[in-house]
Protein backbone atom coordinates (compact mmCIF):
# COMPACT_ATOMS: atom_id res chain seq x y z
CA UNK A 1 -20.80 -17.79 16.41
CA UNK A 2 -18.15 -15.39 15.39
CA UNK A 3 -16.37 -13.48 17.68
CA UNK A 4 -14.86 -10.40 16.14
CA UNK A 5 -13.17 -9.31 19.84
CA UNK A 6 -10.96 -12.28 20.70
CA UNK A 7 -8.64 -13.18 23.80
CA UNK A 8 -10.82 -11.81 25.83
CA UNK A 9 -14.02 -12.88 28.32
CA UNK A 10 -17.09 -11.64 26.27
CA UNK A 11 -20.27 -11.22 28.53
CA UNK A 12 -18.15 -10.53 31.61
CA UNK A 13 -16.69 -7.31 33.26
CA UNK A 14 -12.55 -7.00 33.03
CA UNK A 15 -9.92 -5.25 33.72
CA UNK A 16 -7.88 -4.56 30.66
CA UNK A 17 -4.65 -3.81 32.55
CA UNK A 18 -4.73 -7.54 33.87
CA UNK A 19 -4.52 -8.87 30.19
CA UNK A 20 -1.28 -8.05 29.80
CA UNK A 21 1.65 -8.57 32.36
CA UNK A 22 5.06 -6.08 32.10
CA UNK A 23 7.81 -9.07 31.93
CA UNK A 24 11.69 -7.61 32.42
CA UNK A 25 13.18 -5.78 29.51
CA UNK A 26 10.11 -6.57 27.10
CA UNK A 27 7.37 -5.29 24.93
CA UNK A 28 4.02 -7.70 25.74
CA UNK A 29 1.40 -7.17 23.58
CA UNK A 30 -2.17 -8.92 22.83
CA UNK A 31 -4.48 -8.35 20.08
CA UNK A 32 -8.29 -8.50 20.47
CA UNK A 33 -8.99 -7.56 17.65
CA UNK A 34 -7.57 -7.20 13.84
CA UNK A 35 -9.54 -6.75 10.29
CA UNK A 36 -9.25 -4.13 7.63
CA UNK A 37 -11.16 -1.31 9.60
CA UNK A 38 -10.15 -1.36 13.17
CA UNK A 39 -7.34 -2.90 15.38
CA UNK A 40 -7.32 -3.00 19.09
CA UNK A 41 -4.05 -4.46 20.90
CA UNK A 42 -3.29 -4.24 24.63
CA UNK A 43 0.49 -3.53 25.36
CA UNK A 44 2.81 -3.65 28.57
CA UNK A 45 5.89 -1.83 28.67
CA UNK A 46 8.52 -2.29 30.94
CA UNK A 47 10.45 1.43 32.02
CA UNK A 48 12.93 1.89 29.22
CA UNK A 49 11.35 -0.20 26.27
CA UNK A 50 10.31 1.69 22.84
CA UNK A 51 8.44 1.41 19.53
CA UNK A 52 10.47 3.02 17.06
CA UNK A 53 9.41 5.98 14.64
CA UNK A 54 6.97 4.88 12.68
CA UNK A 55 3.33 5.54 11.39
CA UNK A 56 -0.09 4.15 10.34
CA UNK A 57 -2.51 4.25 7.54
CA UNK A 58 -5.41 4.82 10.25
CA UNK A 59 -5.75 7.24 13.08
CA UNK A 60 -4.57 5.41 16.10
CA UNK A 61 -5.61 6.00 19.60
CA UNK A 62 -3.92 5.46 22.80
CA UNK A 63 -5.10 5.22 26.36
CA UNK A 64 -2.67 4.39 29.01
CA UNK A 65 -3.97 1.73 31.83
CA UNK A 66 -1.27 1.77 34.57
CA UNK A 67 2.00 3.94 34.71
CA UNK A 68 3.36 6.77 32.22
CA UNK A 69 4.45 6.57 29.02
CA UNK A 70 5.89 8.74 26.11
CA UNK A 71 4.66 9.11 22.69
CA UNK A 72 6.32 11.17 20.66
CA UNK A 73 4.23 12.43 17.83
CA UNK A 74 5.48 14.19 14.49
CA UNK A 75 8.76 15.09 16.47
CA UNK A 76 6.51 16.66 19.19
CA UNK A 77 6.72 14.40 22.73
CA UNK A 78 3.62 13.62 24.68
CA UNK A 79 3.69 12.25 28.44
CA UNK A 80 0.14 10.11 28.37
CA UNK A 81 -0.54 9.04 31.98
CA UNK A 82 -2.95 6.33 33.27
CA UNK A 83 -6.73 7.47 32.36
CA UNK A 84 -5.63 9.71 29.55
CA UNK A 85 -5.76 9.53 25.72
CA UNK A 86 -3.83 10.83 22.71
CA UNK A 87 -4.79 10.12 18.98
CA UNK A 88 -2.23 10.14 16.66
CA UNK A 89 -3.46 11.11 13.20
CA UNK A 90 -2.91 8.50 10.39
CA UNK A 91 0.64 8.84 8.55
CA UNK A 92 2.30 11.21 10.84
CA UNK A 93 5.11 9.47 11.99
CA UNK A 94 5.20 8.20 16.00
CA UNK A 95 7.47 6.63 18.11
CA UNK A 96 6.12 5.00 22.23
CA UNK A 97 8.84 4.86 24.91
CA UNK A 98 8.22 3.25 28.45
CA UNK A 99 9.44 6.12 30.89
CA UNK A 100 8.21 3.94 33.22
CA UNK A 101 6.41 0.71 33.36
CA UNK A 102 2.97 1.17 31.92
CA UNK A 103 0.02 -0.73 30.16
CA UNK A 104 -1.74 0.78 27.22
CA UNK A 105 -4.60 0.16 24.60
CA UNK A 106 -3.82 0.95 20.94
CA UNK A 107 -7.47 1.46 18.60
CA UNK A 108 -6.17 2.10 15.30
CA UNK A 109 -9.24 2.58 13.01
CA UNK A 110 -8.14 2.08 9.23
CA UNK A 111 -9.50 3.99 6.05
CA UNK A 112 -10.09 0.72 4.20
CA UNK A 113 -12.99 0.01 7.01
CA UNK A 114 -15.07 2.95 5.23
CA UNK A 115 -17.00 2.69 2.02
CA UNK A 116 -16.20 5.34 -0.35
């Protein structure tokens, strides 16, 4: 059987945050899943660590696990905290910033996942 969610337990109750360890000075990340309509990737951040200015074809939504971290969206800066969300609409450009260590999910869902 295909599993469309991968690198993760299916059929058993976990703790995202524990996917994904902060290691010194790094960016971790871990995909779970990745096709043409939707990507979901787990990231640590240790405090000081960034994602460049960039942006997305899809609308991408965050949701910070553990800790704080700063997205800065269209030039505009957003503190995200564990248990909260942001979406950041497709092509406005983004940047993510660690201003502390923190875990995160990224959904990105992509336009090419919808029929016309």
């Amino acid at each position: 059987m295909d599993k469309f969610i991968r690198n993760i337990d299916h059929e058993s109750v976990v703790r995202l945050a524990e996917l994904v360890s902060v290691q010194s000075e790094q960016v971790v990340s871990k995909t779970l899943a990745q096709n043409k309509a939707v990507s979901i990737t787990l990231f640590a951040f240790d405090k000081g660590e960034e994602i460049g200015t960039h942006d997305s074809t899809g609308d991408a939504m965050v949701t910070v696990l553990e800790g704080t971290g700063r997205f800065t969206v269209g030039g505009v800066p957003h503190i995200v905290k564990a248990g909260e969300t942001l979406v950041m609409p497709a092509k406005v450009p983004h940047a993510v910033y660690g201003e502390e260590a923190f875990k995160w999910v990224l959904t990105v869902v992509f336009p090419d996942g919808f029929e016309a």
